[in-house]
Protein backbone atom coordinates (compact mmCIF):
# COMPACT_ATOMS: atom_id res chain seq x y z
CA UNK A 1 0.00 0.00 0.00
CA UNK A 2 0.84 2.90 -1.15
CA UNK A 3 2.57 5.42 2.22
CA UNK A 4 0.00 8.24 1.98
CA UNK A 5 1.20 9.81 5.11
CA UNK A 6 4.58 10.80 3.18
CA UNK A 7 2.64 12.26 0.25
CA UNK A 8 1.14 14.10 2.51
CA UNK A 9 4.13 15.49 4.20
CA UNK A 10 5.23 16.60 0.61
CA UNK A 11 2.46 18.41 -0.06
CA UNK A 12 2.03 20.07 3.26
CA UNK A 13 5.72 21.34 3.45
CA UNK A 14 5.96 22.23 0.14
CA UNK A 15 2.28 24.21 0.08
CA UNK A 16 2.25 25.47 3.91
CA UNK A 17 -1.04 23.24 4.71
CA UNK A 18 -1.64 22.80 7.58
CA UNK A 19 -3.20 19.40 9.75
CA UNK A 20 -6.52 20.96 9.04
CA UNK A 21 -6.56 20.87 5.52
CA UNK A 22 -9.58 18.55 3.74
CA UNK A 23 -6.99 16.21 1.71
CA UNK A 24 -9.76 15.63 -1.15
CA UNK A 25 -10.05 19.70 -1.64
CA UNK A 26 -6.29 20.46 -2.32
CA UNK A 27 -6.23 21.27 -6.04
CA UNK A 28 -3.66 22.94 -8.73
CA UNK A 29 -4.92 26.91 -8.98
CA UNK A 30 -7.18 26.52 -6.22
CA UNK A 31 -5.14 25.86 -3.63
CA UNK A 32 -2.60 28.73 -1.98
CA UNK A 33 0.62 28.14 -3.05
CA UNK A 34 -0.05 25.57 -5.37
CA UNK A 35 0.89 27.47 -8.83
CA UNK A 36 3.38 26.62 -11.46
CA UNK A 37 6.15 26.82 -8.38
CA UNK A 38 4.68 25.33 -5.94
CA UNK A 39 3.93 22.26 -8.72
CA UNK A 40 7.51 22.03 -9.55
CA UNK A 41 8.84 21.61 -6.17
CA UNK A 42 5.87 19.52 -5.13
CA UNK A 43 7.06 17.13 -8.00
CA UNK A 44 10.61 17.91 -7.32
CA UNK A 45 10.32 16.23 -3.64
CA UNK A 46 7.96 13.69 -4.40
CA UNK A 47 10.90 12.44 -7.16
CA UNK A 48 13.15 12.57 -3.92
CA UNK A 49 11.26 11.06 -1.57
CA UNK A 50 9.90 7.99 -3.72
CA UNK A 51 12.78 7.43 -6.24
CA UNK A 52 10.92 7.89 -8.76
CA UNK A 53 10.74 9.88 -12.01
CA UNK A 54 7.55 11.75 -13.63
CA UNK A 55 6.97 12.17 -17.17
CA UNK A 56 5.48 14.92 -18.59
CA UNK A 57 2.13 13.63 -18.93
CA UNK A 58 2.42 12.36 -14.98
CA UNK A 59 3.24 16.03 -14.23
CA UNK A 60 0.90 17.64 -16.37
CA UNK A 61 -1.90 15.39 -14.94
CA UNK A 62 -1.28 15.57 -11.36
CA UNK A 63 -4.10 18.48 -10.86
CA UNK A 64 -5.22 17.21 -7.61
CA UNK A 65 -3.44 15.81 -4.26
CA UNK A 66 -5.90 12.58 -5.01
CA UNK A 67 -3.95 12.38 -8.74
CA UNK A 68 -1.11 12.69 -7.07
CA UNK A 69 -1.53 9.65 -4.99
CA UNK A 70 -3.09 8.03 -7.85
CA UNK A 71 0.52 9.00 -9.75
CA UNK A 72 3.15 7.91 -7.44
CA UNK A 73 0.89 4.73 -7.20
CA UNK A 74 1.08 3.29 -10.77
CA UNK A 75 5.21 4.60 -10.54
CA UNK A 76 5.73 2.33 -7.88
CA UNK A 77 3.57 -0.11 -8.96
CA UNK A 78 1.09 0.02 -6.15
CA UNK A 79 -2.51 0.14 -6.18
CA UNK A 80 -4.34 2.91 -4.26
């Protein structure tokens, strides 16, 4: 199973979030912080912290913090 908790960790030190957050509302554009710099490094880290390596079409599509799961899940060969 995939380890959520470090997704979220990502996310939430890359975007400021705090514990509070609703997980299934935290969206690209909608979200504060979450622009086109906030994207990169969110991408940037997850790369780090799962060894992993996103295309352009996993970047591109990873709109949402669910996606995102959904993402690092099919790289690592995981279901969600």
């Amino acid at each position: 199973m995939i380890d959520e908790a470090a997704i979220r960790t990502v996310f939430a030190d890359v975007l400021h979030l705090t514990d509070a957050v609703e997980w299934t509302s935290i969206r690209y554009g909608h979200t504060e912080g979450w622009d086109s710099l906030g994207h990169m490094g969110i991408v940037a880290e997850l790369e780090d912290h799962f060894g992993i390596m996103l295309d352009t079409q996993d970047v591109i599509d990873m709109s949402s913090y669910e996606r995102a799961v959904e993402v690092v899940a099919k790289l690592l060969g995981e279901n969600t």
